[in-house]
Protein backbone atom coordinates (compact mmCIF):
# COMPACT_ATOMS: atom_id res chain seq x y z
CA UNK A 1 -36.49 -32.65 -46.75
CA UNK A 2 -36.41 -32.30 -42.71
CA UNK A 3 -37.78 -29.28 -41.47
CA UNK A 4 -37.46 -27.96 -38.03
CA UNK A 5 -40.92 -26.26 -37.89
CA UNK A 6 -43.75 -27.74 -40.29
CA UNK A 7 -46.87 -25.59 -40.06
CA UNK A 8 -49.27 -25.91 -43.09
CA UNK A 9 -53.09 -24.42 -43.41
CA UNK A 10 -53.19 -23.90 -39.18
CA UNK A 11 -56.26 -22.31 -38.04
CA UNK A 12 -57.51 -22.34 -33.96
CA UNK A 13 -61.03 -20.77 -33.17
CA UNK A 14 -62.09 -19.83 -29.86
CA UNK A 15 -65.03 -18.60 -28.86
CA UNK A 16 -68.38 -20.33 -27.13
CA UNK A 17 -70.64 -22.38 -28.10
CA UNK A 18 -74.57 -20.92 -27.42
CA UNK A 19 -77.05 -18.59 -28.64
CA UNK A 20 -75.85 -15.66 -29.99
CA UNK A 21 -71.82 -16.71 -29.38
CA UNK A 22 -69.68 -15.99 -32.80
CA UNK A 23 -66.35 -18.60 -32.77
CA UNK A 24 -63.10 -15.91 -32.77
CA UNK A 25 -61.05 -16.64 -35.05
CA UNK A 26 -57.60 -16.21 -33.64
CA UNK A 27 -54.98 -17.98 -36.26
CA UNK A 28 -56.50 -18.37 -39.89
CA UNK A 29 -54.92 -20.48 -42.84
CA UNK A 30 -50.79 -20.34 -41.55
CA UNK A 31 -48.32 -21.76 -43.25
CA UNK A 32 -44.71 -21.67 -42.50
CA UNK A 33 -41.54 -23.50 -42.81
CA UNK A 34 -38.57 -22.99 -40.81
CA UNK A 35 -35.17 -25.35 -41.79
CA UNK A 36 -32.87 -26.59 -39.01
CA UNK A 37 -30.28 -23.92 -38.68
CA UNK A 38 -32.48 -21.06 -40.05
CA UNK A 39 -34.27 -18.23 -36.86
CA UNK A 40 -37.22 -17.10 -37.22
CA UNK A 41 -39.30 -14.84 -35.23
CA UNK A 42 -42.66 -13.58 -35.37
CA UNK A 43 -43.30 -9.80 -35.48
CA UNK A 44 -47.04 -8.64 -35.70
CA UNK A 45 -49.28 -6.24 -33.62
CA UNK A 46 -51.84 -7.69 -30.89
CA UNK A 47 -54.47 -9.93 -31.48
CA UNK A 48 -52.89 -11.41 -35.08
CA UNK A 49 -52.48 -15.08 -33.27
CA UNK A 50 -48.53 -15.13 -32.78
CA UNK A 51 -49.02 -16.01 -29.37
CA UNK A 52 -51.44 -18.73 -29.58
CA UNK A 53 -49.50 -20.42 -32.85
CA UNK A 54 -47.17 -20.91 -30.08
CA UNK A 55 -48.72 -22.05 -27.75
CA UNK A 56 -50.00 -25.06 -30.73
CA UNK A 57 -46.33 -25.77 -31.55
CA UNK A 58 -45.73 -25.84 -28.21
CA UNK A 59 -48.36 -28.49 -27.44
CA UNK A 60 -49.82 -26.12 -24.89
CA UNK A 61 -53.66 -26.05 -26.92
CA UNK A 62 -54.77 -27.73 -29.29
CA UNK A 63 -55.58 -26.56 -33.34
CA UNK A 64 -58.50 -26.12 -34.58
CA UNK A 65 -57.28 -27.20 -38.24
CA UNK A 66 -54.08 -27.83 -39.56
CA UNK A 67 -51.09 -29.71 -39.35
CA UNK A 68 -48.19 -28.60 -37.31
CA UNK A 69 -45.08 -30.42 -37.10
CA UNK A 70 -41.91 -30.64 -35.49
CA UNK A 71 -38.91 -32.28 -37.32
CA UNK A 72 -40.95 -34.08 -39.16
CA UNK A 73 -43.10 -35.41 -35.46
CA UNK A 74 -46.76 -34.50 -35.22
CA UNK A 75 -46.68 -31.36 -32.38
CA UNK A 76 -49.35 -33.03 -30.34
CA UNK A 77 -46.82 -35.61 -29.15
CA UNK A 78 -44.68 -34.86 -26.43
CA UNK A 79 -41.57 -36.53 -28.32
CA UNK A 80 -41.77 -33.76 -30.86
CA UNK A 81 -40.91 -31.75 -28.36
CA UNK A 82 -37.81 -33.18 -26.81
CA UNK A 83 -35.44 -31.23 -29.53
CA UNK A 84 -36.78 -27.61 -28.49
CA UNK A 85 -35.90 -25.15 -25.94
CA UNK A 86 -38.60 -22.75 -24.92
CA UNK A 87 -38.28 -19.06 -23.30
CA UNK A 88 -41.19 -17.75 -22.80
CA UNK A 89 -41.13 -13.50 -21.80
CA UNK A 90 -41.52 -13.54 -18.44
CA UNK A 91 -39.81 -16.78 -16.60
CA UNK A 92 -41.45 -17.84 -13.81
CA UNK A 93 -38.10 -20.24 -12.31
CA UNK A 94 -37.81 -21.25 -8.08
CA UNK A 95 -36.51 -17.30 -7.62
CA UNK A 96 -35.65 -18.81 -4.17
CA UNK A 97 -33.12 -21.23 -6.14
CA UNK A 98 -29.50 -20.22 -6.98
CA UNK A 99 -29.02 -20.87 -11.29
CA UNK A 100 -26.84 -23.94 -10.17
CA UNK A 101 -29.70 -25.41 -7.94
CA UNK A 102 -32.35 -24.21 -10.69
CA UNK A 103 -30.47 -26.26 -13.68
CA UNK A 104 -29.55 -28.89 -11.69
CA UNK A 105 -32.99 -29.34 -11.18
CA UNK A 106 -34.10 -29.31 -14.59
CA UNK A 107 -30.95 -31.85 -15.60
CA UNK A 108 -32.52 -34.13 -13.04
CA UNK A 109 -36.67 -33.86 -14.64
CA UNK A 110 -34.72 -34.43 -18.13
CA UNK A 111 -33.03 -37.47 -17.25
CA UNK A 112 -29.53 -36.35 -17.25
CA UNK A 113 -26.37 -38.28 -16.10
CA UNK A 114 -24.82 -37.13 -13.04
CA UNK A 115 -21.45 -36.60 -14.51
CA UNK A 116 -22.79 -35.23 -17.23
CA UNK A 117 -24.72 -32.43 -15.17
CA UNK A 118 -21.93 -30.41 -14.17
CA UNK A 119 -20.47 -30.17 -17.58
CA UNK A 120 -23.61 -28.75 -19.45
CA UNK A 121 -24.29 -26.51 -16.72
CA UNK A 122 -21.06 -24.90 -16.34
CA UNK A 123 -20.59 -24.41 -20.31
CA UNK A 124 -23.69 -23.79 -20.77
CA UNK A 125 -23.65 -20.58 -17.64
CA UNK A 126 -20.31 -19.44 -19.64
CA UNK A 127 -22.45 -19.11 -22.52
CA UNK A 128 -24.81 -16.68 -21.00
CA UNK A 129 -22.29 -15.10 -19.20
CA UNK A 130 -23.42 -15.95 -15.73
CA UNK A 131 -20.56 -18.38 -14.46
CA UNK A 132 -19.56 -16.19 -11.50
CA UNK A 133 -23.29 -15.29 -10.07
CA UNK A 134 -23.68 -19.36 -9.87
CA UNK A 135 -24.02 -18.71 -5.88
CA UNK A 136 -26.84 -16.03 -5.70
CA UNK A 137 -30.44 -16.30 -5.40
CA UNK A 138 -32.35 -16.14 -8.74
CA UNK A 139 -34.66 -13.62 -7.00
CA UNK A 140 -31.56 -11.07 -7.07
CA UNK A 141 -31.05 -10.84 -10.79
CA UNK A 142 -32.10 -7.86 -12.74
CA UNK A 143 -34.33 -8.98 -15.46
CA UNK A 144 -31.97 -9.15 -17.88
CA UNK A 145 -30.17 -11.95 -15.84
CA UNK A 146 -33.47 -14.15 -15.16
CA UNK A 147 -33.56 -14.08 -18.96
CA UNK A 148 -30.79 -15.53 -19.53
CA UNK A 149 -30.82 -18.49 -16.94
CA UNK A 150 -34.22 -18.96 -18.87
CA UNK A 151 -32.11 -19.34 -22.30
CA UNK A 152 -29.47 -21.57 -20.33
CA UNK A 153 -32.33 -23.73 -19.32
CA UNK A 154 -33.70 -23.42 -22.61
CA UNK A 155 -30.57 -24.47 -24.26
CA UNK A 156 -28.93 -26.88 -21.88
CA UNK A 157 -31.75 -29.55 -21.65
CA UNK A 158 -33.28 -29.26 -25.40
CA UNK A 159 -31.36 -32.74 -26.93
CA UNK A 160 -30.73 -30.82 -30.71
């Protein structure tokens, strides 16, 4: 069966290596499975690892142990990650850059066809409800609206 998210028996350490220096443990023995279509999310209090088994399915560090997987591609290759969008919590986008500039940007560093630009971008502003602020500085949005330019990023140049 194809799974969207493989992660079996993950573990990542950190910590240094010298006299008197314990390794941390930060993610011990995870195993999840998430199925294209299903969300999940991960809910914990500080310091239980959710952050850093992100950053491993994200390609961002590497595990310590485990395997982690991507529709059915090894994390630790970028191809894995060509079917994802990521948002993390605070976006850190050209605030200079108006969202049309911004996406247009990011269609060009994926690859994407001219023509085909203007299409995703404009559905994809509808989507997040942000079609008429296409002409204003990023840098003027409340939060709430630098979110969700994030998601249209997120979701306009993931190939899923």
């Amino acid at each position: 069966m194809n799974l969207a998210i493989e992660i079996r028996k993950l573990c990542v350490t950190y910590g240094r290596h010298g006299r008197g220096q314990l390794n941390q443990p930060a993610v011990n023995n995870l195993t999840l499975v998430v199925r294209p279509g299903e969300v999940f999310g991960f809910l914990g209090p500080n310091g239980v690892g959710k952050t850093t088994s992100m950053n491993v399915l994200l390609g961002f560090m590497p595990a310590t142990e485990g395997i982690v997987r991507l529709f059915d591609v090894d994390a630790r290759h970028s191809v894995a990650r060509q079917r994802i969008g990521y948002l993390p919590e605070m976006t850190y986008c050209c605030k200079f850059m108006t969202e049309e500039e911004l996406l247009c940007f990011y269609a060009r560093i994926f690859r994407i066809p001219r023509a085909e630009r203007s299409r995703r971008i404009a559905g994809v502003l509808t989507l997040v409800g942000l079609e008429q602020a296409g002409w204003r500085q990023i840098k003027t949005y409340s939060k709430g609206m630098q979110q969700r330019i994030g998601l249209a990023q997120a979701q306009s140049f993931s190939t899923c």
